[in-house]
Protein backbone atom coordinates (compact mmCIF):
# COMPACT_ATOMS: atom_id res chain seq x y z
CA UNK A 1 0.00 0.00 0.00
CA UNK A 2 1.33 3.52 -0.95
CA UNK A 3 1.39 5.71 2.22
CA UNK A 4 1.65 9.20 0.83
CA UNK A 5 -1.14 10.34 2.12
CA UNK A 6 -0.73 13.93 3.92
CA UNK A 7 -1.10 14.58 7.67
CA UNK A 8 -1.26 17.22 9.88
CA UNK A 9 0.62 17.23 13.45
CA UNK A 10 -0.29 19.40 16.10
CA UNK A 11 0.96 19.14 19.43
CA UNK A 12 2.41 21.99 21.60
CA UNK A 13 4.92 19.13 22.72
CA UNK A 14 8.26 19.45 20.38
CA UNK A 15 9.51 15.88 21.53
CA UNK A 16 6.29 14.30 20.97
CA UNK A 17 5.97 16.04 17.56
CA UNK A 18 9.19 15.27 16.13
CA UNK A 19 8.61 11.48 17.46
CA UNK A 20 5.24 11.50 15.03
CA UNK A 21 6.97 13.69 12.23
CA UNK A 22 9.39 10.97 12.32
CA UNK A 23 7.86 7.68 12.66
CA UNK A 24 4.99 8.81 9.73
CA UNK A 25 7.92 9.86 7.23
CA UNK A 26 9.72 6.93 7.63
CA UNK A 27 6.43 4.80 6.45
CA UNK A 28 6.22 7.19 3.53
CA UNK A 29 3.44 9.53 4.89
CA UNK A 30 3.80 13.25 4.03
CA UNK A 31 3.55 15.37 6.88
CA UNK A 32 3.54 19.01 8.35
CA UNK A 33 3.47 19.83 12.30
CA UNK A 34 2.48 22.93 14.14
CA UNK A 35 2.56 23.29 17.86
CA UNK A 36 -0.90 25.04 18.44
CA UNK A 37 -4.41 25.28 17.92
CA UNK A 38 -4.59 28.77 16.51
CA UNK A 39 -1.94 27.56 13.88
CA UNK A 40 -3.61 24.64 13.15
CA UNK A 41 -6.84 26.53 11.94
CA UNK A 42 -4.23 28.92 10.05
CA UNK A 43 -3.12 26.04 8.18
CA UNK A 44 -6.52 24.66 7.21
CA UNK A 45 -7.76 28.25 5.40
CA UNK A 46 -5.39 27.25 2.41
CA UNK A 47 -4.20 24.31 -0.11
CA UNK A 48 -3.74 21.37 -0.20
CA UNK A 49 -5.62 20.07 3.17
CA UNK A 50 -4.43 17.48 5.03
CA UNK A 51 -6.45 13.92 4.88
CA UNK A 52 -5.64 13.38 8.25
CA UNK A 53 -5.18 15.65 11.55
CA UNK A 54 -3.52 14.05 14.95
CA UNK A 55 -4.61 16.36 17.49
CA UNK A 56 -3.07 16.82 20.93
CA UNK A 57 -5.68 17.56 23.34
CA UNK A 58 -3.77 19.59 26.45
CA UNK A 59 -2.71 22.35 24.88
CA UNK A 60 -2.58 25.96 25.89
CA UNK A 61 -4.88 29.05 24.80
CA UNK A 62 -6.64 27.00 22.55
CA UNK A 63 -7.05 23.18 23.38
CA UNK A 64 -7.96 20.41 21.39
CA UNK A 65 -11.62 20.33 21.83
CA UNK A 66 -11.78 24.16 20.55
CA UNK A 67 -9.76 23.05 17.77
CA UNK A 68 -11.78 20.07 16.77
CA UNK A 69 -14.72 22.00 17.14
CA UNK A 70 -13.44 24.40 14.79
CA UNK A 71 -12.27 22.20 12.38
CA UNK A 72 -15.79 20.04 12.44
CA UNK A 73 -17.75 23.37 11.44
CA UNK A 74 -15.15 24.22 8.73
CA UNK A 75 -14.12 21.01 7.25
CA UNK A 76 -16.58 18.15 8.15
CA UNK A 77 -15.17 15.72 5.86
CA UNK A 78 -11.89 15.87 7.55
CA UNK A 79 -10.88 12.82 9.73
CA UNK A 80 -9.48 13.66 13.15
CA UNK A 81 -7.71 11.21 15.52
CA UNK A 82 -7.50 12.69 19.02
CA UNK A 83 -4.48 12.49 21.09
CA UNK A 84 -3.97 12.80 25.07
CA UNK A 85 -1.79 11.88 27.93
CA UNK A 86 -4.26 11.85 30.41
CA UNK A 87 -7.59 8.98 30.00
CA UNK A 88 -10.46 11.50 30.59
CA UNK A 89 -13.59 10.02 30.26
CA UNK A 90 -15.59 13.35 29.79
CA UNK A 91 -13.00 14.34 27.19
CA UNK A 92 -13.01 11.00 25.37
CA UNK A 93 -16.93 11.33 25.01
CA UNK A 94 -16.85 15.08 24.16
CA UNK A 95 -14.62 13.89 21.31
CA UNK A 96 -16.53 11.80 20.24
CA UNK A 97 -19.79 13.31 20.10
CA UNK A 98 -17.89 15.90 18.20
CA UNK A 99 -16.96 13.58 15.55
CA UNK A 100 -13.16 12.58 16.57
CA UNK A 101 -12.85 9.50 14.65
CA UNK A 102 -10.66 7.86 17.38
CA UNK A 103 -8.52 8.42 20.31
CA UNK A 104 -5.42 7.27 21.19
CA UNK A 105 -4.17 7.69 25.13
CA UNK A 106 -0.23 8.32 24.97
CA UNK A 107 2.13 6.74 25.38
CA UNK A 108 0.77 4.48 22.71
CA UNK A 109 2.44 1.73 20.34
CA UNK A 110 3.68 2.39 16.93
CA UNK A 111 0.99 -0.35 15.47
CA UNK A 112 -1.63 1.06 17.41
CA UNK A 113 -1.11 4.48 15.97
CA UNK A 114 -0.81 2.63 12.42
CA UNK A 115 -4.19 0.52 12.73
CA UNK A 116 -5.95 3.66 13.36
CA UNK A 117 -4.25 5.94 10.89
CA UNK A 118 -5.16 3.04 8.15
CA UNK A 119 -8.19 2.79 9.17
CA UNK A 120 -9.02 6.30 8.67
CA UNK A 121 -7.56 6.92 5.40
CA UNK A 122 -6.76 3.55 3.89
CA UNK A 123 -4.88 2.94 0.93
CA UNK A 124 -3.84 5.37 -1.96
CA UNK A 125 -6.04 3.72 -4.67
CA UNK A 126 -9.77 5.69 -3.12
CA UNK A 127 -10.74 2.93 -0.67
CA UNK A 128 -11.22 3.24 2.77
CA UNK A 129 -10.01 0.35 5.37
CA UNK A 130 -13.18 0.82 7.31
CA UNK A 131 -12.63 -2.63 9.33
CA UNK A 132 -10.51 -5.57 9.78
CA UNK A 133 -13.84 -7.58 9.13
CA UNK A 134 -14.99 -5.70 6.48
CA UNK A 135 -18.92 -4.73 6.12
CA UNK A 136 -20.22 -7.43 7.93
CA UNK A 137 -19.01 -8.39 10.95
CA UNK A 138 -19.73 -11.92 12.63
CA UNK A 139 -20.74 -11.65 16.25
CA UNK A 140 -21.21 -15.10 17.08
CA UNK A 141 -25.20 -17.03 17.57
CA UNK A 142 -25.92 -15.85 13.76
CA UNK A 143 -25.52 -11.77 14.98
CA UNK A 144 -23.69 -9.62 12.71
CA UNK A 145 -23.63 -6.17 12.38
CA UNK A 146 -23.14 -4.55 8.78
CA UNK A 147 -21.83 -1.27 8.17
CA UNK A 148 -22.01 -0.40 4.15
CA UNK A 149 -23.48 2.74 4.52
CA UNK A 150 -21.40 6.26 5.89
CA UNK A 151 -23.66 6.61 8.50
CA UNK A 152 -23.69 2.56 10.26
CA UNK A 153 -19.64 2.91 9.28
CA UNK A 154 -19.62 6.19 11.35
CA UNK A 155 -21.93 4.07 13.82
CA UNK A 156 -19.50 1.53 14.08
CA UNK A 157 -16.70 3.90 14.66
CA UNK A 158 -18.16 5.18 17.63
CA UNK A 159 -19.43 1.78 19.11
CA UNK A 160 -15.29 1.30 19.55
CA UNK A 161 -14.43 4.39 20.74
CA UNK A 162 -17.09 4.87 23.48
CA UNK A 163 -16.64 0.58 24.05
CA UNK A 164 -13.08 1.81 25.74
CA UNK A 165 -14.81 4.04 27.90
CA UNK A 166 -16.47 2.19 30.55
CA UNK A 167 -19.91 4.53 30.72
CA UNK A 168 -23.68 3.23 30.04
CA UNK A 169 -24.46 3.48 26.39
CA UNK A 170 -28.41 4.24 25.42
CA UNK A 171 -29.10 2.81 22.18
CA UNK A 172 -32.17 4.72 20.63
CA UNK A 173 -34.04 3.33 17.20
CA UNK A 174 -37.10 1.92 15.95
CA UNK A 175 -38.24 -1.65 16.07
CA UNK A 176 -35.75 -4.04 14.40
CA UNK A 177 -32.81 -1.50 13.64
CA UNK A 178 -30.61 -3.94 15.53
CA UNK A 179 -29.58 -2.04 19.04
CA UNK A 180 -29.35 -5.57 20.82
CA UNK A 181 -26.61 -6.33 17.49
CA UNK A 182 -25.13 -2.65 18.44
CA UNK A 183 -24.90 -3.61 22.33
CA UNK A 184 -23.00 -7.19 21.08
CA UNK A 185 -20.63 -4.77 19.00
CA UNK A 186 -19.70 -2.54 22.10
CA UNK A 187 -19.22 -5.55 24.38
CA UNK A 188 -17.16 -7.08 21.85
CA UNK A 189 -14.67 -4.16 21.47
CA UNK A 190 -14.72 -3.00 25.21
CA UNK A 191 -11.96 -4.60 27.72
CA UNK A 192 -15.02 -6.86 29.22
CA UNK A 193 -15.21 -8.83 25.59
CA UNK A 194 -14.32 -11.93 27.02
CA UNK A 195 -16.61 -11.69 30.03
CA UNK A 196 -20.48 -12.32 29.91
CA UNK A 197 -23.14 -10.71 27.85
CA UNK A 198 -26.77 -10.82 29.04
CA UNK A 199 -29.68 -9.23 27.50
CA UNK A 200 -32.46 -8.46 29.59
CA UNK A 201 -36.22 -7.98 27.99
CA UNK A 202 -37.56 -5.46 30.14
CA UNK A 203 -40.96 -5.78 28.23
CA UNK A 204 -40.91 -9.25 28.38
CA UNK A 205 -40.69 -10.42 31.60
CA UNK A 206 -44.20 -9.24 34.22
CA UNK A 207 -43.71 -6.41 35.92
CA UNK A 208 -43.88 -8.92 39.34
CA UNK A 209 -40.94 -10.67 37.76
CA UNK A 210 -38.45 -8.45 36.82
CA UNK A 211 -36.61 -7.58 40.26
CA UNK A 212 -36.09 -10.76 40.95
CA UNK A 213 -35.11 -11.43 37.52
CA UNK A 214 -32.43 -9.00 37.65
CA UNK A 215 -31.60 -8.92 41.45
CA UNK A 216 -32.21 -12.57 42.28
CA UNK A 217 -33.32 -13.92 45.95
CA UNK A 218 -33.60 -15.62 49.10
CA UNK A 219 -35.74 -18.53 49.89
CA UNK A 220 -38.96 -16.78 51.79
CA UNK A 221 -38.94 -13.72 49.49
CA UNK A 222 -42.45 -14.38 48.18
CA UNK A 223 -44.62 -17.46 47.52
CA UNK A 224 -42.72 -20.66 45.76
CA UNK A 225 -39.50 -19.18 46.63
CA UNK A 226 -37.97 -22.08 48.32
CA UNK A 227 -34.22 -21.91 47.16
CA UNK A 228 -31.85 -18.56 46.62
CA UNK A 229 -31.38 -17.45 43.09
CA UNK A 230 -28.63 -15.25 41.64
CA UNK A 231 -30.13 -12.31 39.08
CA UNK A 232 -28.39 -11.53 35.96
CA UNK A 233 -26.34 -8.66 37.53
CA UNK A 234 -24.62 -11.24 40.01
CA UNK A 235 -24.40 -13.54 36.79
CA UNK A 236 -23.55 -10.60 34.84
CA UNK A 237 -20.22 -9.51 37.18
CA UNK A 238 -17.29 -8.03 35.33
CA UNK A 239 -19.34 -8.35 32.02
CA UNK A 240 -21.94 -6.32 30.02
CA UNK A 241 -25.94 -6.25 30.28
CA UNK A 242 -28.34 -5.53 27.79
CA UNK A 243 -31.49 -3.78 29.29
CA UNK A 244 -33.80 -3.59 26.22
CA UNK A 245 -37.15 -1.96 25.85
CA UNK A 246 -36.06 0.31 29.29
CA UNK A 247 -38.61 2.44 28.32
CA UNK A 248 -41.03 -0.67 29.97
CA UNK A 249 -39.67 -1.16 33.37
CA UNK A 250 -42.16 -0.12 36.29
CA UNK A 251 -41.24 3.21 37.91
CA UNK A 252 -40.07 1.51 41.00
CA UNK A 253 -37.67 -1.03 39.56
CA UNK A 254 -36.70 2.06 38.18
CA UNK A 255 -35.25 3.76 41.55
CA UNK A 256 -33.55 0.76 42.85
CA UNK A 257 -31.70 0.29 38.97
CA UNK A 258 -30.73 4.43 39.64
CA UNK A 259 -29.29 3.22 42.60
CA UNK A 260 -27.21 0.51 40.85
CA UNK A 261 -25.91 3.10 38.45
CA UNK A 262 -24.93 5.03 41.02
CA UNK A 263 -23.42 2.70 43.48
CA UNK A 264 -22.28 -0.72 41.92
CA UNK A 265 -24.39 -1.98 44.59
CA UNK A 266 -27.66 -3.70 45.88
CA UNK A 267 -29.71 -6.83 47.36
CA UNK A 268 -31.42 -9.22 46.38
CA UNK A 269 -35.39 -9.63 47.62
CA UNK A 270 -35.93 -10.60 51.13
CA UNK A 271 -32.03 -10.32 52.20
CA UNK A 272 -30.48 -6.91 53.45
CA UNK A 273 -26.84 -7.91 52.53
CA UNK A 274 -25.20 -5.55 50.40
CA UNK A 275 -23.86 -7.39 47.03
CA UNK A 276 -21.19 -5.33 45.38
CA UNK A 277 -20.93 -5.61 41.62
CA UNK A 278 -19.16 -4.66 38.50
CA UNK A 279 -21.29 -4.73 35.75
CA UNK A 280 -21.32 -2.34 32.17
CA UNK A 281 -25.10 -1.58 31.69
CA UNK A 282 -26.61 -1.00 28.66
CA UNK A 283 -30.12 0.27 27.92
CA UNK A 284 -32.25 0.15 24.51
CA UNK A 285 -35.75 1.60 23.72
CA UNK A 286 -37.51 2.65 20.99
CA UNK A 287 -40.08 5.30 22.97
CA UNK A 288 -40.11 8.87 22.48
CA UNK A 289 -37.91 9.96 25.65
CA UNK A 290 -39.78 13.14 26.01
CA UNK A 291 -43.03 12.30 25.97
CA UNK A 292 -41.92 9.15 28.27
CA UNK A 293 -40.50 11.69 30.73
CA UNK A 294 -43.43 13.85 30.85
CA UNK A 295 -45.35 11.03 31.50
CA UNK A 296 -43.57 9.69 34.24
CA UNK A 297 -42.75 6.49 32.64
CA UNK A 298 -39.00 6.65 32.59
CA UNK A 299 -37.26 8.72 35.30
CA UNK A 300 -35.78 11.73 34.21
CA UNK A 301 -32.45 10.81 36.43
CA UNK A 302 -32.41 7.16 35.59
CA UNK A 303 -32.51 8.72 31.89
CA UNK A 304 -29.29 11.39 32.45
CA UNK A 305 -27.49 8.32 34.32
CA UNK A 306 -28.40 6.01 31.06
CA UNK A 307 -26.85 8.17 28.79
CA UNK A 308 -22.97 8.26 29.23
CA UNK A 309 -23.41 7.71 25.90
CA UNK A 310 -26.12 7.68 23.00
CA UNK A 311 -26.45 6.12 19.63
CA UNK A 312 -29.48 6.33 17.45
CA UNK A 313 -29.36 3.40 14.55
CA UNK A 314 -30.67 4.95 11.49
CA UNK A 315 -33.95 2.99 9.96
CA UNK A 316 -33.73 0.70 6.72
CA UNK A 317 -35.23 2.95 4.68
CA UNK A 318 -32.17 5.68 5.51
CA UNK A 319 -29.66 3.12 4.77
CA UNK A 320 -31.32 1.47 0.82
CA UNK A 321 -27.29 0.81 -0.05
CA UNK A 322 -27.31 -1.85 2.42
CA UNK A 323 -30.38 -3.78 1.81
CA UNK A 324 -28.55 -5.77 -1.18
CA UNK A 325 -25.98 -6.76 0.82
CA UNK A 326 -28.06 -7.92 3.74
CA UNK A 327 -30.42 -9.58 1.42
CA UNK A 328 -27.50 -12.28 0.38
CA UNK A 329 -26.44 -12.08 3.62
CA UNK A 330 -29.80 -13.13 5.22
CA UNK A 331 -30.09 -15.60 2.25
CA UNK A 332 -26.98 -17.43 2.95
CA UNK A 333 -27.94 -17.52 6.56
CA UNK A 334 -31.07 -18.71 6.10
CA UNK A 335 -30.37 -21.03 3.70
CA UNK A 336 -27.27 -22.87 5.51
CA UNK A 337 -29.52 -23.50 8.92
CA UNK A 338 -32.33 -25.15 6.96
CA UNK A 339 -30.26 -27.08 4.59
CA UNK A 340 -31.77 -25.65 1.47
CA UNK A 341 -29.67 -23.97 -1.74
CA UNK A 342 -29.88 -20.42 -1.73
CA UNK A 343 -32.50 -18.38 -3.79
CA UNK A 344 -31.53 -16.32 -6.31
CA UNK A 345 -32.49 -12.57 -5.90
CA UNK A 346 -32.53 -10.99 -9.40
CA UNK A 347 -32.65 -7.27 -10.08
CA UNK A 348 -36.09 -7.17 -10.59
CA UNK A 349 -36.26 -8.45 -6.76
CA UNK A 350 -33.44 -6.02 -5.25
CA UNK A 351 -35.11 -3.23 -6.44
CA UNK A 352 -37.96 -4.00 -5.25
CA UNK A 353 -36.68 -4.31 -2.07
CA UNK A 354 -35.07 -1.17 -2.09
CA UNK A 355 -38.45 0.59 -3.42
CA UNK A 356 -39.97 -0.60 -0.07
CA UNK A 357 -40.43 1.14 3.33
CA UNK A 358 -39.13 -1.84 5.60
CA UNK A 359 -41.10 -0.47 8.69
CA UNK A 360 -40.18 -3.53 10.81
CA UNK A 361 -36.55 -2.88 9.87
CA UNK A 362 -33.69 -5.74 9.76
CA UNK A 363 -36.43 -7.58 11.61
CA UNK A 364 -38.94 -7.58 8.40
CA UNK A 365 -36.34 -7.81 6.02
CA UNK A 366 -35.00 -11.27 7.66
CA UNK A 367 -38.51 -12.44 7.93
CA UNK A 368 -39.18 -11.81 4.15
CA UNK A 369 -35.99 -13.96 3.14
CA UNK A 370 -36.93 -16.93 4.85
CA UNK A 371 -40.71 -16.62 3.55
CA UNK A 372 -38.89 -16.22 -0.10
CA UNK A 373 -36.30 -19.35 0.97
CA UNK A 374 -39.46 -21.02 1.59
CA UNK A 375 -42.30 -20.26 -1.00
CA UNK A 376 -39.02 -20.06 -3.56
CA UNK A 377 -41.75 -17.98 -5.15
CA UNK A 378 -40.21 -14.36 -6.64
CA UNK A 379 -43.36 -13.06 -8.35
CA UNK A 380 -45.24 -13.29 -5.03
CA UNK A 381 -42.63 -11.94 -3.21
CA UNK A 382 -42.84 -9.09 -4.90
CA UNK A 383 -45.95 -8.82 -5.27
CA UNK A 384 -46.36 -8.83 -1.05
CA UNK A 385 -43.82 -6.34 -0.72
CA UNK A 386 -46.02 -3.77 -4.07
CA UNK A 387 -48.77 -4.52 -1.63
CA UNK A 388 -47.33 -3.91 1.43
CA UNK A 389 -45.76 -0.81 0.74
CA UNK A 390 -49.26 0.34 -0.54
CA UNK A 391 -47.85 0.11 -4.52
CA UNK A 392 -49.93 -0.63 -7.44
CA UNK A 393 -49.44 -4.12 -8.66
CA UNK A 394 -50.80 -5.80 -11.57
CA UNK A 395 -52.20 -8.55 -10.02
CA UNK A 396 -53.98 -5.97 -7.20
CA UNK A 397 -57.84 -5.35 -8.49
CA UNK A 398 -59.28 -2.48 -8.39
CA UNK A 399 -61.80 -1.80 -5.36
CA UNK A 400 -64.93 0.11 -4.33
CA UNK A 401 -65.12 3.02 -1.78
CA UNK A 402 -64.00 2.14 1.68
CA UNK A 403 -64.09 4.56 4.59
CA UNK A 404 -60.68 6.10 5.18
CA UNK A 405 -60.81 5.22 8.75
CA UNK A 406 -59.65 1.74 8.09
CA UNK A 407 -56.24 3.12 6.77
CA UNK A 408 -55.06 2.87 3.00
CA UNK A 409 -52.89 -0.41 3.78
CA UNK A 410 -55.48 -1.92 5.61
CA UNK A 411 -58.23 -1.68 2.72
CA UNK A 412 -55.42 -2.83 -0.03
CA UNK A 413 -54.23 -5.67 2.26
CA UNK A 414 -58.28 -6.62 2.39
CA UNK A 415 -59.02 -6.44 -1.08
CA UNK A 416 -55.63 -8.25 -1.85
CA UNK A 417 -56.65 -11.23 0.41
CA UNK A 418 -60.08 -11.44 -0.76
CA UNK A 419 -58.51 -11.51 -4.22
CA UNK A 420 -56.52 -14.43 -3.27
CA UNK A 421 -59.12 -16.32 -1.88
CA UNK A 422 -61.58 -15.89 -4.79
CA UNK A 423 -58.64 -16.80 -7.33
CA UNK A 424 -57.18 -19.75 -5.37
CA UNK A 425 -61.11 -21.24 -4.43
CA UNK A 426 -61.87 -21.04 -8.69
CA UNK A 427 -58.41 -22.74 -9.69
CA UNK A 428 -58.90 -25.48 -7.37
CA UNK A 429 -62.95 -26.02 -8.03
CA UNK A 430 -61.92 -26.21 -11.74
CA UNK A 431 -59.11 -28.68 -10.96
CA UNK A 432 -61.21 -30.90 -8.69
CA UNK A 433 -58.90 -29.78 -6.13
CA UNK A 434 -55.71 -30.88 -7.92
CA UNK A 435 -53.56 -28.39 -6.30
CA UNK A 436 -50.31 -28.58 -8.94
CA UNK A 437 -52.77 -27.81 -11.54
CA UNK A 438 -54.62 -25.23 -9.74
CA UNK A 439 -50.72 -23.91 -8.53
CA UNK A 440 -50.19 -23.78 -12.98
CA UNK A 441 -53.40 -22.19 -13.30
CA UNK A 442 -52.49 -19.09 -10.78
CA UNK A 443 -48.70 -18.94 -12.39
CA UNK A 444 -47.14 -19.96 -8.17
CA UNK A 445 -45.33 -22.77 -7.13
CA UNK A 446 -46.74 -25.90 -5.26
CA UNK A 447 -45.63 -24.25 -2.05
CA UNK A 448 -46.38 -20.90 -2.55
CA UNK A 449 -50.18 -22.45 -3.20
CA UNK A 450 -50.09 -24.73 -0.28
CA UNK A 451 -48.63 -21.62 2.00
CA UNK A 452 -51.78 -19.84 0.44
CA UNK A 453 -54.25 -22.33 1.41
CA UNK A 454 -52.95 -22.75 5.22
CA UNK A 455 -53.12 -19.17 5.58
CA UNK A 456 -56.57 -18.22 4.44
CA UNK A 457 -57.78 -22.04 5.57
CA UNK A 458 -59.08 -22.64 2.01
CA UNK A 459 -60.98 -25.89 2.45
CA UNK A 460 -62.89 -28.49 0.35
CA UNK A 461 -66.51 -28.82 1.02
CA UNK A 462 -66.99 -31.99 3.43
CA UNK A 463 -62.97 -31.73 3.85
CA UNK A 464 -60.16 -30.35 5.87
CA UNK A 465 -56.76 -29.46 3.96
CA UNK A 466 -53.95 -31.37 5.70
């Protein structure tokens, strides 16, 4: 890989600058240094601009944060990697919320300094080393998190930068964006990786349930509690939990969770010992945190102590360049666990697929492939996702007046089924109920017509469909 890529020193520190100036020439980098903020932003107002700026933090008059800030309203393209002597965990997150694209605590090793410069600016022929693993990235159980799209690589960036800093992260996002894949990515990056992961479904579990769930107990606590039980934060000691869908836990778990934030600390039900833990905790919802707040579901401290941190995955529908990729992706999946060879998604399907909405997200989009592995049916999968995304299909009839009340997908999706039902009912009466003929008839496959019958219960008069 060529390395004459241009970067910009600053650091107030002349030993620590010629160290840099020297190390990044002698891997073929071309590089300027200036000691100080001020001359930093001097240097950025003309030709050519650096690709890369390692910024000292500590420095006089004006100190790194100013300067980033600066250079973030100026040039927001730029890539910044932050540089410190000191681990500050308020600085570290300021960076990053700023849009520092790492941060490196001195003293730090030469191939530390190198993975990071690489993996900001890459190699010389236009691509960008986003990631040892690439876009997708296995997390083990048949997770994965994909970043092919600036803003999930930007995501991604983040998730192992804040993963250092041992803070709660809130993970914010619709339905199905993947925060519980997101939580698996900081806990894989962060110092506890080879420690436990637990995820917690705060929605889940009954409202009755969930203390002890999380805080275990002793025999005697409450009816049918005959033995002591651990909770997931004992289980969960010098690892990471998950709390997802936070937005559901009652009010009053709510305090004594506030008080595990605070304190590292807590009991289980009917003991008073003290039980000291060390556990990163995580929290996901999809709720509108105002309106939550204002409602007194979620505690407005219990929210400020959530979020060391916060990252909001983008929908689906803001990310279309991935959806080809996760297609295969999900196809391959799929296809390995039920033994089956792999559909083929044409262009007529992958645009499609980027034409709709996706309003359940990663979640609906994984759902669709294995219906498609399945039904091995493309027309009809198409056709469900014209429908569904409240297109006009060819096969869709037309339909009288319906009172807009019921919603515009609602009345399509009823007409649609109707349609089916009618269609299917007349291919099989003609065919005596000969369902590969009636499946020629309607232009599906066998499956796709037996899937059809199941699912509207289609039967024979006198009969039941087995």
């Amino acid at each position: 890989m060529s390395k004459s890529a241009f970067i910009l020193i600053v650091d107030d520190e002349p030993t620590m600058s010629r160290y840099l100036r020297t190390l990044l020439e002698v891997e073929g980098y071309r590089v300027e240094a200036v000691s100080n903020g001020q001359e930093a932003i001097d240097r950025l107002t003309h030709a050519p601009l650096p690709e890369l700026v390692l910024l000292d933090v500590l420095m006089p008059v004006m100190d790194g944060l100013q300067t980033l800030e600066h250079i973030r309203s100026v040039h927001p393209q730029l890539k910044v990697i932050m540089l410190s002597c000191v681990s500050d965990t308020r600085k570290v997150v300021q960076a990053i919320r700023m849009g520092a694209h790492d941060y490196l605590t001195k003293p730090f090793q030469k191939a530390d300094l190198e993975a990071v410069i690489e993996q900001c600016i890459g190699d010389r022929t236009g691509h960008t080393v986003h990631h040892a693993h690439g876009e997708i990235e296995d997390l083990g159980d048949d997770v994965f998190f994909v970043a092919a799209s600036p803003a999930m690589r930007k995501i991604r960036s983040q998730a192992k930068l804040v993963a250092n800093v041992d803070i709660p992260v809130l993970l914010l996002g619709e339905s199905g964006t993947g925060k519980e894949v997101m939580a698996r990515l900081v806990h894989r990056y962060s110092p506890r990786a080879h420690r436990t992961f637990l995820k917690v479904n705060c929605a889940a579990v009954p409202a009755d349930l969930l203390e002890s769930e999380l805080f275990g107990y002793e025999p005697g606590a409450f009816t049918g509690a005959t033995h002591s039980k651990p909770g997931k934060f004992e289980l969960c000691n010098k690892g990471t939990i998950l709390l997802d869908e936070i937005g559901e836990m009652p009010p009053q778990l709510q305090a004594k969770l506030l008080h595990v934030l605070q304190d590292q600390q807590f009991s289980r039900l009917g003991s008073r010992n003290v039980i000291k833990v060390d556990v990163r905790i995580l929290a996901a919802t999809n709720i509108d945190i105002p309106t939550a707040i204002a409602e007194k579901k979620l505690r407005e401290d219990l929210y400020y102590r959530l979020n060391g941190f916060s990252i909001n995955l983008p929908p689906l529908r803001e990310r279309r360049e991935e959806i080809g990729l996760l297609l295969r992706h999900f196809m391959a999946q799929v296809a390995e666990r039920y033994g089956r060879p792999a559909a083929p998604i044409s262009q007529h399907l992958l645009e499609a697929c980027e034409r709709y909405p996706w309003p359940g997200n990663l979640r609906e989009l994984g759902n669709f492939v294995k219906r498609y592995l399945i039904l091995g049916d493309e027309e009809m999968a198409i056709h469900e996702l014209q429908v569904n995304g409240g297109e006009k299909s060819a096969t869709t009839p037309s339909s009288g007046p319906a009172a807009p009340s019921d919603g515009l997908k609602s009345i399509v999706r009823n007409v649609k089924d109707e349609a089916e039902i009618e269609a299917i009912s007349k291919a099989l009466e003609q065919t005596n109920w000969n369902r590969k003929k009636a499946a020629a008839i309607l232009k599906i496959s066998y499956k796709a017509l037996l899937y059809k019958i199941r699912q509207y219960d289609i039967q024979r008069v006198g009969t039941t469909v087995p």
